[in-house]
PDB file of N, CA and C in Angstrom:
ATOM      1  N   UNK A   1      99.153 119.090  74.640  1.00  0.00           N
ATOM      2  CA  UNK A   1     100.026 119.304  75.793  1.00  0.00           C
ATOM      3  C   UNK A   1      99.325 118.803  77.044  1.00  0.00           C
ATOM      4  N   UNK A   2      99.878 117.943  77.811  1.00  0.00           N
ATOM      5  CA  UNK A   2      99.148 117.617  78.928  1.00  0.00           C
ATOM      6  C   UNK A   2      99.881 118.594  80.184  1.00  0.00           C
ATOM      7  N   UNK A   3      98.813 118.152  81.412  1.00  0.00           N
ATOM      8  CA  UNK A   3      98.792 119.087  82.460  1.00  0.00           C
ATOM      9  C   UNK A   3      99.593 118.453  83.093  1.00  0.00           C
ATOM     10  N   UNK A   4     100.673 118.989  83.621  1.00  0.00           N
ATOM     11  CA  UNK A   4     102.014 118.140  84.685  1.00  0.00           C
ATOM     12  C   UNK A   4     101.218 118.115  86.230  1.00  0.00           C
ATOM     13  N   UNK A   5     101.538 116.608  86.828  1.00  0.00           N
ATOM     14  CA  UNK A   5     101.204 115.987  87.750  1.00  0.00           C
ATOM     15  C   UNK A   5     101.920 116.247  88.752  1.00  0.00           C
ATOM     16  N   UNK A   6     103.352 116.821  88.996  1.00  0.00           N
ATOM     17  CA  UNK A   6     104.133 116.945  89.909  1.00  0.00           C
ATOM     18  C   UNK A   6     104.917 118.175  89.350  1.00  0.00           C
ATOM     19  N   UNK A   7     105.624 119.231  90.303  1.00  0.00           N
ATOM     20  CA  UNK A   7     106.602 119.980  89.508  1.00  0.00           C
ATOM     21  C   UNK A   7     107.996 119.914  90.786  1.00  0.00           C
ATOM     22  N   UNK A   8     109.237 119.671  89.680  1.00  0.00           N
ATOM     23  CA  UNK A   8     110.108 119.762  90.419  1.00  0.00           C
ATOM     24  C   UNK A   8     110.718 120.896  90.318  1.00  0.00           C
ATOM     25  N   UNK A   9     111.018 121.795  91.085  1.00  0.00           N
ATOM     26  CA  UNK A   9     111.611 123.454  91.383  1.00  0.00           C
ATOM     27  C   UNK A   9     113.215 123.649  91.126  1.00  0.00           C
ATOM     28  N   UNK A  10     114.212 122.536  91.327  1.00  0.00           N
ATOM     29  CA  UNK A  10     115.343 122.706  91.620  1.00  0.00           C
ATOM     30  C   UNK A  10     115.877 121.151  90.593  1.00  0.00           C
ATOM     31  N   UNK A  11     117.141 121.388  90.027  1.00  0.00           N
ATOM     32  CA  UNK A  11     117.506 120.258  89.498  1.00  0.00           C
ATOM     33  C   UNK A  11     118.193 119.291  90.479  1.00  0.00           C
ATOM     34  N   UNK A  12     118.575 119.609  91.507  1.00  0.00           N
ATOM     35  CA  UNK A  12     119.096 119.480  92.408  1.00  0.00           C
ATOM     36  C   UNK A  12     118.182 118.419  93.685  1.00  0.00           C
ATOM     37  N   UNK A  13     116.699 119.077  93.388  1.00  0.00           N
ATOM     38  CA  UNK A  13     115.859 118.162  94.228  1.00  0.00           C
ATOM     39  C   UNK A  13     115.276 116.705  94.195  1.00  0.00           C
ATOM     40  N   UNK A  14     115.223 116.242  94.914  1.00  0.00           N
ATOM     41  CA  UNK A  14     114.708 114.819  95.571  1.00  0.00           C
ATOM     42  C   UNK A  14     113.430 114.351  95.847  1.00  0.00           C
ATOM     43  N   UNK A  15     112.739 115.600  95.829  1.00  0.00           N
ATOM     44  CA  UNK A  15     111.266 115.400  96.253  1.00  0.00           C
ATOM     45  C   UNK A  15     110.439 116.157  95.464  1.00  0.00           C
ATOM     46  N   UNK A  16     109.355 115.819  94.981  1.00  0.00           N
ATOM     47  CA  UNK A  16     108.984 116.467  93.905  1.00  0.00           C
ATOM     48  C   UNK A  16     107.630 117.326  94.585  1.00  0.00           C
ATOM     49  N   UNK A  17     106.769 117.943  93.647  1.00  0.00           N
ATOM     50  CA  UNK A  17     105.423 118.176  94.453  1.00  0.00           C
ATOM     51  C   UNK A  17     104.383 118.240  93.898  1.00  0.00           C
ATOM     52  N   UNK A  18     103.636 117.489  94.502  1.00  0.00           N
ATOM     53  CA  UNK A  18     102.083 117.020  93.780  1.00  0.00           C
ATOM     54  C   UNK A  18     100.958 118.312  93.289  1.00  0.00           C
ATOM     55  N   UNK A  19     100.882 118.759  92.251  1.00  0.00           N
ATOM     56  CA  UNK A  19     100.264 120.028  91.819  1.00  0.00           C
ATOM     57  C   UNK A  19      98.413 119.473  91.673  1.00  0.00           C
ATOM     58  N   UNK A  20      98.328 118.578  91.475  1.00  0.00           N
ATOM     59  CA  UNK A  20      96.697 117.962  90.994  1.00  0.00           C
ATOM     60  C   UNK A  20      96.099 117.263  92.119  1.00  0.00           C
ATOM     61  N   UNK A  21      94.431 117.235  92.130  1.00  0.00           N
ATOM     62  CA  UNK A  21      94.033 116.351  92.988  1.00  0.00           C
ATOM     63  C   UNK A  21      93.715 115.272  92.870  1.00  0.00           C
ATOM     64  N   UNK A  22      93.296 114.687  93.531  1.00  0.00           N
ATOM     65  CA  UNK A  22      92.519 112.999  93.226  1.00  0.00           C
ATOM     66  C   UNK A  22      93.949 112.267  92.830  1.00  0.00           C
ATOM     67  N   UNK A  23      95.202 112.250  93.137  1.00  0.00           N
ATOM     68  CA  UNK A  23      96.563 111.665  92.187  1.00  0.00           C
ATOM     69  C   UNK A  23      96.184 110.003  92.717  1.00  0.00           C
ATOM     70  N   UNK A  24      96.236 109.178  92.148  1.00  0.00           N
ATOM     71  CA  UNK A  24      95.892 107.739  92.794  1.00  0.00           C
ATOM     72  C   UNK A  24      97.729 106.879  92.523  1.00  0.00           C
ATOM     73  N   UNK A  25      97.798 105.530  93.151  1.00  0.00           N
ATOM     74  CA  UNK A  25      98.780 105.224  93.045  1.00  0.00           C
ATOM     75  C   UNK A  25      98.549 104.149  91.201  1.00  0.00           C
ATOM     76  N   UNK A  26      99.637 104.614  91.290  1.00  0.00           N
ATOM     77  CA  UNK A  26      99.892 103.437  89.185  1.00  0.00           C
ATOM     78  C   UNK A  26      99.623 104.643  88.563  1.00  0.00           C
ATOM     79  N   UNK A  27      99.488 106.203  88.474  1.00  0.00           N
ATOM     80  CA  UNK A  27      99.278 107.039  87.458  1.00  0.00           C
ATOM     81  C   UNK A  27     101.076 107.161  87.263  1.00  0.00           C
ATOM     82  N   UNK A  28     101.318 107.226  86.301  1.00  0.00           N
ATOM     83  CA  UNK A  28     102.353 107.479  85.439  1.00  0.00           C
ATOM     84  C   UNK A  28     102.437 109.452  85.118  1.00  0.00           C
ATOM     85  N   UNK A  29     102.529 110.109  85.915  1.00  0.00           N
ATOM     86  CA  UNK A  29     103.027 111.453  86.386  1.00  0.00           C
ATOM     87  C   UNK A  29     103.993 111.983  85.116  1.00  0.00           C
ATOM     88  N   UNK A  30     103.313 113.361  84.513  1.00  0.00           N
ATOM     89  CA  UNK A  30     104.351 114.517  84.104  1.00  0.00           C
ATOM     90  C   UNK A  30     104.323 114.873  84.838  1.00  0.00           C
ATOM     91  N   UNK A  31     106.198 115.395  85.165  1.00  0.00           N
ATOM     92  CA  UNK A  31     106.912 115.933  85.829  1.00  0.00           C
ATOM     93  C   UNK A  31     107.997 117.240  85.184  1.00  0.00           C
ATOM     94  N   UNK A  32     107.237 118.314  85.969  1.00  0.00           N
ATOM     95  CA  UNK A  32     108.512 119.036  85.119  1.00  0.00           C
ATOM     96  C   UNK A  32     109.370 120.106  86.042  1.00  0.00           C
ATOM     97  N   UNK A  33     110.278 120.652  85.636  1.00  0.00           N
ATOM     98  CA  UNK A  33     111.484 120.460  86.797  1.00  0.00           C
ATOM     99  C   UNK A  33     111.206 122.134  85.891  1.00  0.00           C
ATOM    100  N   UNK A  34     111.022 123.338  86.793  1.00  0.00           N
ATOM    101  CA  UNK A  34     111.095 124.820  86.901  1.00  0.00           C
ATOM    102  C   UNK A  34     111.927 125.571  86.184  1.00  0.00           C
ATOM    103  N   UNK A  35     112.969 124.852  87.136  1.00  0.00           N
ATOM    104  CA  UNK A  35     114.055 125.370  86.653  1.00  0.00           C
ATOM    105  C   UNK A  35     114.646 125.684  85.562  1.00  0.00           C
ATOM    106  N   UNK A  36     114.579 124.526  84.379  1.00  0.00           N
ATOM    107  CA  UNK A  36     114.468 124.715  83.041  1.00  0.00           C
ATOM    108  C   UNK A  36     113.539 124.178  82.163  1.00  0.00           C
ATOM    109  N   UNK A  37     112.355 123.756  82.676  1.00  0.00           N
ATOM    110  CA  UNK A  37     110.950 123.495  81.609  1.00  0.00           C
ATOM    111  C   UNK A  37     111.157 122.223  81.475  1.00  0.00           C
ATOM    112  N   UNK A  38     112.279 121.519  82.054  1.00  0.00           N
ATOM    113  CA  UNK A  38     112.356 119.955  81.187  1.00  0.00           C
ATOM    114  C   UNK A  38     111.469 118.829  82.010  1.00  0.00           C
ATOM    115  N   UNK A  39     111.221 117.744  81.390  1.00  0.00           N
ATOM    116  CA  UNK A  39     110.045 117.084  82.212  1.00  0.00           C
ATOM    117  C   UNK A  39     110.278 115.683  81.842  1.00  0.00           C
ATOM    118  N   UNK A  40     109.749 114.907  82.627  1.00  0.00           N
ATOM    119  CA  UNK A  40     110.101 113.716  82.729  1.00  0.00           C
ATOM    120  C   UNK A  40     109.238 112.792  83.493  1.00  0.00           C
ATOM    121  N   UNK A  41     108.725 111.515  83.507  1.00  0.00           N
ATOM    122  CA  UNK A  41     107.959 110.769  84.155  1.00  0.00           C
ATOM    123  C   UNK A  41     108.003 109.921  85.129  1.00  0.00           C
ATOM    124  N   UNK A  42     107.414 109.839  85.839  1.00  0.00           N
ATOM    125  CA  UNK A  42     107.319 108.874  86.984  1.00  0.00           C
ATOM    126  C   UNK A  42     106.081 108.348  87.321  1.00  0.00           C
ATOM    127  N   UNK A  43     106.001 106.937  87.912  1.00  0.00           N
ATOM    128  CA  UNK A  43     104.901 106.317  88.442  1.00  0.00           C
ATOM    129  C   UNK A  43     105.137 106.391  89.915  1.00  0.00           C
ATOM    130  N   UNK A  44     103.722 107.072  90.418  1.00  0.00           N
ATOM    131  CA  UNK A  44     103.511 107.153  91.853  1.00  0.00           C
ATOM    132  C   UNK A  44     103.061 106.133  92.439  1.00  0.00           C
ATOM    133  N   UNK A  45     103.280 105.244  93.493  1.00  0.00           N
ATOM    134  CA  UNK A  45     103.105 104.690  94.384  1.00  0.00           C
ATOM    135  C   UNK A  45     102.370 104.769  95.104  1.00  0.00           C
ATOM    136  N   UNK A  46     101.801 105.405  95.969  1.00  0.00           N
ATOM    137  CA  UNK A  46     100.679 106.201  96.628  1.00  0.00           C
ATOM    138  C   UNK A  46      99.679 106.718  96.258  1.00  0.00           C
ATOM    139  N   UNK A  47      98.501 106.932  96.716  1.00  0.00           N
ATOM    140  CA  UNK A  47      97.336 108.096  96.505  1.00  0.00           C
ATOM    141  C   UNK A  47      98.188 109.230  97.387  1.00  0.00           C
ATOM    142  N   UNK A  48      98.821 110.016  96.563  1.00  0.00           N
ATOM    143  CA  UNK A  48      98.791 111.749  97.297  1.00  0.00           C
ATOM    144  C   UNK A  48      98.249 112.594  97.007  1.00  0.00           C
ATOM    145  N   UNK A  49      97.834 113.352  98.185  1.00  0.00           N
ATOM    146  CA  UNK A  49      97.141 114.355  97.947  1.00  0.00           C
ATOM    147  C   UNK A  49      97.668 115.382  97.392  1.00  0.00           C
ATOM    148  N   UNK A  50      97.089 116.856  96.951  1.00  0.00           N
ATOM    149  CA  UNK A  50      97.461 117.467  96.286  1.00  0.00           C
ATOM    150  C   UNK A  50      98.848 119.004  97.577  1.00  0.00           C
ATOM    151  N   UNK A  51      99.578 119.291  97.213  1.00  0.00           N
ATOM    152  CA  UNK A  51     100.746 119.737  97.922  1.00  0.00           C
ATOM    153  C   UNK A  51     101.472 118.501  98.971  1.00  0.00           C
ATOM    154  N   UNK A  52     101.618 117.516  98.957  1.00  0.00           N
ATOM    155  CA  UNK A  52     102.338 116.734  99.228  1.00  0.00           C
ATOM    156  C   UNK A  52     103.717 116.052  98.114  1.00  0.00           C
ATOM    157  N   UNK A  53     104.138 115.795  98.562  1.00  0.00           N
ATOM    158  CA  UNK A  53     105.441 115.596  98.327  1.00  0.00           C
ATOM    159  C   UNK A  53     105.770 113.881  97.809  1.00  0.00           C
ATOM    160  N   UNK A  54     106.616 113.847  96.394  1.00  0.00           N
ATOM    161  CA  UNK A  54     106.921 112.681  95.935  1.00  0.00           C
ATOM    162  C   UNK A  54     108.617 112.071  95.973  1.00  0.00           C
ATOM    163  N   UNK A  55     108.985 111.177  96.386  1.00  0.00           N
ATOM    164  CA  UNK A  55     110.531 110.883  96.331  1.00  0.00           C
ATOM    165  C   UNK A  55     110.603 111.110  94.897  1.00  0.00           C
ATOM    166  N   UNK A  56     111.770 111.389  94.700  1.00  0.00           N
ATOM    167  CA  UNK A  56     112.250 111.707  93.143  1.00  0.00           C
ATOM    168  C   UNK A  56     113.088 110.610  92.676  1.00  0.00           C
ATOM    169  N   UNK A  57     113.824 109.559  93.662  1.00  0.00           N
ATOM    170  CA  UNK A  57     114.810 108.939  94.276  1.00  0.00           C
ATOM    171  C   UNK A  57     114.814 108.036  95.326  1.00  0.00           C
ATOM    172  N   UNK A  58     115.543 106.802  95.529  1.00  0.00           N
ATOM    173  CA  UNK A  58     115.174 105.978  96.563  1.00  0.00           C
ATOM    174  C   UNK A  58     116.055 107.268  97.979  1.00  0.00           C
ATOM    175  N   UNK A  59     114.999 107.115  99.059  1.00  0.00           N
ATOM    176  CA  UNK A  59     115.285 107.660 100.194  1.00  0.00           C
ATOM    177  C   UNK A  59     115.487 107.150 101.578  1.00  0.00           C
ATOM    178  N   UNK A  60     116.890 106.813 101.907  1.00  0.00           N
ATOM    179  CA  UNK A  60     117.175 106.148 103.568  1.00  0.00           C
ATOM    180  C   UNK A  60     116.971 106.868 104.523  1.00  0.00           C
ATOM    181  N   UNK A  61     117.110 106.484 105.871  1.00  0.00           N
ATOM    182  CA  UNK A  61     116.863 107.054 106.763  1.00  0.00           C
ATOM    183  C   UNK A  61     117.742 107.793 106.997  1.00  0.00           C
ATOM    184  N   UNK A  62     118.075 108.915 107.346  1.00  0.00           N
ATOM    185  CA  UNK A  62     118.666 109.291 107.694  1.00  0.00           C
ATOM    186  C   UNK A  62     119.270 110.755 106.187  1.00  0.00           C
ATOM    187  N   UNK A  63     118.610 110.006 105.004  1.00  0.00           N
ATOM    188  CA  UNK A  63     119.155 111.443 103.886  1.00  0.00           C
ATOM    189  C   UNK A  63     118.450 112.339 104.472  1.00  0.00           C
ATOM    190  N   UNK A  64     118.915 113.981 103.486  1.00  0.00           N
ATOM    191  CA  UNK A  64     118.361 114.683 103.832  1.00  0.00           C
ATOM    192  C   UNK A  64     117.413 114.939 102.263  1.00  0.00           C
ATOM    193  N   UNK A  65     116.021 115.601 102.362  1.00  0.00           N
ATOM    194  CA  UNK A  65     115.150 115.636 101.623  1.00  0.00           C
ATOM    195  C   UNK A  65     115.621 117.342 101.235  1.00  0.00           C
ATOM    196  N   UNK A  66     115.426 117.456  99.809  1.00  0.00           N
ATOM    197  CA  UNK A  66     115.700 118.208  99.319  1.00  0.00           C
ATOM    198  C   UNK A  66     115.051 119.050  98.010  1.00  0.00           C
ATOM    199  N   UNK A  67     114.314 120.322  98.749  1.00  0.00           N
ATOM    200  CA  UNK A  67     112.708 121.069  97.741  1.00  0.00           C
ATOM    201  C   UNK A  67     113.885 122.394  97.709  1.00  0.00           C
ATOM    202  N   UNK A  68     113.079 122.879  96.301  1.00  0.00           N
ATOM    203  CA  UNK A  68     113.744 124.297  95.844  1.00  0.00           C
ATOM    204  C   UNK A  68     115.203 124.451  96.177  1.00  0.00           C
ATOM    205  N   UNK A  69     115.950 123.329  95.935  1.00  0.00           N
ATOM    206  CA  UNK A  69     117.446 123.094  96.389  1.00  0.00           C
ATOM    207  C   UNK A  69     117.714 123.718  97.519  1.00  0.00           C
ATOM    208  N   UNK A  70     117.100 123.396  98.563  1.00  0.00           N
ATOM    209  CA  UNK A  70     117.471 123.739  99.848  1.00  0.00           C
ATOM    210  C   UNK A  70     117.074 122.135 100.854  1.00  0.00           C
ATOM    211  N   UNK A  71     117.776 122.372 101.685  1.00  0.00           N
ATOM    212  CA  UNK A  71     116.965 120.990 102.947  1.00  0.00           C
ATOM    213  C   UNK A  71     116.119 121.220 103.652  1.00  0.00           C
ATOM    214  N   UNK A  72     115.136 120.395 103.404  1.00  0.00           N
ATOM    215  CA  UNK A  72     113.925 120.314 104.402  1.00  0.00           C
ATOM    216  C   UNK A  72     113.917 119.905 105.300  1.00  0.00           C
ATOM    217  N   UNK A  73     114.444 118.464 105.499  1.00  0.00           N
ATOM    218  CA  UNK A  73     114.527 118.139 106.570  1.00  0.00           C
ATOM    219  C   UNK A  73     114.781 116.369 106.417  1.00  0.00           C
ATOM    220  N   UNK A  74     115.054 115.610 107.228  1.00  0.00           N
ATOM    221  CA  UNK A  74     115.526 114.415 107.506  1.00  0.00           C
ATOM    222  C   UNK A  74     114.966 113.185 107.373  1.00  0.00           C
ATOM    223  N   UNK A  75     115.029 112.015 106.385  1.00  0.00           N
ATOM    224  CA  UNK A  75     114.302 111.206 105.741  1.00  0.00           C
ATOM    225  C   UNK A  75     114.322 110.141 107.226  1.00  0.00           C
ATOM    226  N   UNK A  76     113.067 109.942 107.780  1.00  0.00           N
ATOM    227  CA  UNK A  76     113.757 108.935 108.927  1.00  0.00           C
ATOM    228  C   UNK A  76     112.595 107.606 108.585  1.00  0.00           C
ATOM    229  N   UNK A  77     112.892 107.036 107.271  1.00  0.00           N
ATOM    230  CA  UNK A  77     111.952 105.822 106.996  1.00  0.00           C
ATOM    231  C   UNK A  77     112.514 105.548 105.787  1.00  0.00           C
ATOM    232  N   UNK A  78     112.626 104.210 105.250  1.00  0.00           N
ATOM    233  CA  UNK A  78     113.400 104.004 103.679  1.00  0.00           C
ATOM    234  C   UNK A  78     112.011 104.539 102.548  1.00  0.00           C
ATOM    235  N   UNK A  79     112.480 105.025 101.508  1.00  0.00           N
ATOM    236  CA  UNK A  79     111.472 106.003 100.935  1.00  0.00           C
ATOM    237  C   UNK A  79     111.395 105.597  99.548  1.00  0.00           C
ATOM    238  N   UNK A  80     110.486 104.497  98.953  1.00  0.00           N
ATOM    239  CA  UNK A  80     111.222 104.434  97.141  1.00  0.00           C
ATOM    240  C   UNK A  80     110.421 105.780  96.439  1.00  0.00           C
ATOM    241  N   UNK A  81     111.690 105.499  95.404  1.00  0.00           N
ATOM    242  CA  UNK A  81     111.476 106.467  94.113  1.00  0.00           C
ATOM    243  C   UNK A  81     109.745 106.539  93.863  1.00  0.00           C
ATOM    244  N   UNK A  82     108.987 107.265  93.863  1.00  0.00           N
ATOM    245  CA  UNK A  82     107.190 107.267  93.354  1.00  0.00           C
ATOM    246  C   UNK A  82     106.742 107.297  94.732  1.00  0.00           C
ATOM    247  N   UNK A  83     107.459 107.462  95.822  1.00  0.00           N
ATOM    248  CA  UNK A  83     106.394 106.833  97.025  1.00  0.00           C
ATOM    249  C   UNK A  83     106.042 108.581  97.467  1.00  0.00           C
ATOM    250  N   UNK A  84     104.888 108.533  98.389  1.00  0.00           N
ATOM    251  CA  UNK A  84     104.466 109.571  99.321  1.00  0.00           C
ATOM    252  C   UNK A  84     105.948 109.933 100.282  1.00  0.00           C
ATOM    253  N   UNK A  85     106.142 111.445 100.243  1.00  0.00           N
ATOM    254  CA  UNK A  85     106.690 111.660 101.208  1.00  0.00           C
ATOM    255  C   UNK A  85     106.686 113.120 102.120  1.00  0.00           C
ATOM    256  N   UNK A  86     105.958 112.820 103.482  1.00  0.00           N
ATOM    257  CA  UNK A  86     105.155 113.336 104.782  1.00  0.00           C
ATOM    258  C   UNK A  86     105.759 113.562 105.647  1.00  0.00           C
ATOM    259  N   UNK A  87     104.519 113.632 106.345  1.00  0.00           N
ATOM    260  CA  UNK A  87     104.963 113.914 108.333  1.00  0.00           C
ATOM    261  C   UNK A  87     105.612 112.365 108.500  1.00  0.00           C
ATOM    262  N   UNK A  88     105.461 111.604 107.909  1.00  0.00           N
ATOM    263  CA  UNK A  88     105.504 109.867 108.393  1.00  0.00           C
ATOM    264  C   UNK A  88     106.927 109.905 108.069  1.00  0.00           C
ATOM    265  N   UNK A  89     107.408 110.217 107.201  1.00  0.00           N
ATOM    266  CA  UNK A  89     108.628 109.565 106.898  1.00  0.00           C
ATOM    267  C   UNK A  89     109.611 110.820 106.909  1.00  0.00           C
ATOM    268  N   UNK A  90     109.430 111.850 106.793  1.00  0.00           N
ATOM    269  CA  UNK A  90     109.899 113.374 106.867  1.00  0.00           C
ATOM    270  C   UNK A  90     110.145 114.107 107.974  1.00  0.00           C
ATOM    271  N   UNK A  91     111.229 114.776 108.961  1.00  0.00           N
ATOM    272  CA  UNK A  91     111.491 115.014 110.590  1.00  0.00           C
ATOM    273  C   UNK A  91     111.953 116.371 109.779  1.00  0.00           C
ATOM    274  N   UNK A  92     111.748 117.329 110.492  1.00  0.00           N
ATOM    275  CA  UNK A  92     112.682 118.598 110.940  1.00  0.00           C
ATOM    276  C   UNK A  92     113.917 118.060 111.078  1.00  0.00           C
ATOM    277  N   UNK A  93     115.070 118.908 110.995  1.00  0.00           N
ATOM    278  CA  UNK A  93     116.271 119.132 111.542  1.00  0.00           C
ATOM    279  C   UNK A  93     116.414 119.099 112.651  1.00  0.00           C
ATOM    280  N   UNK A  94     115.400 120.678 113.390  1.00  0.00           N
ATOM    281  CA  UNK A  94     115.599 121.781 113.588  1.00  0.00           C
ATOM    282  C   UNK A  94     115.317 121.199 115.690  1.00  0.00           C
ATOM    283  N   UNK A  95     114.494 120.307 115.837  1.00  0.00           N
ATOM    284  CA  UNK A  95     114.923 119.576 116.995  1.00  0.00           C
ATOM    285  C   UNK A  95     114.488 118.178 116.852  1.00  0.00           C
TER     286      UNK A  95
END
């Protein structure tokens, strides 16, 4: 059984979250989604660090990013599927 690289909380979500450290970009990521144990792979794009955040999905400016099926907040940079996603590309709502 290997150790999952990202866990997604909500089936519903867009952004995944980086559980391990050292993640470099070209690792090919288990992913497994909380909600019901199921898991699935992706290649990351980025070196992220560990509690940072992965697109699940290509992301425009202007979607809204979406953890534990709720909104976080406002994609304001085009975002591919595997890439890092931060303070850089990630806004509050809220002002």
């Amino acid at each position: 059984m290997s150790i999952p690289h990202l866990l997604v909380h909500d089936k519903r979500d867009n952004v995944g979250v980086v559980v391990v450290e050292g993640l470099t970009a070209g690792t090919e990521m288990l992913c497994v989604v909380t909600e019901d144990n199921s898991d699935f792979s992706l290649v990351v794009n980025d070196d992220v660090p560990i509690g940072h955040k992965v697109a699940l999905a290509d992301l425009s400016d202007g979607d809204t990013a979406i953890k534990y099926g709720q909104d976080i907040g406002r994609i304001v940079d085009t975002v591919a599927t595997g890439s890092h996603v931060h303070t850089h590309n990630l806004k509050t709502k809220r002002w």
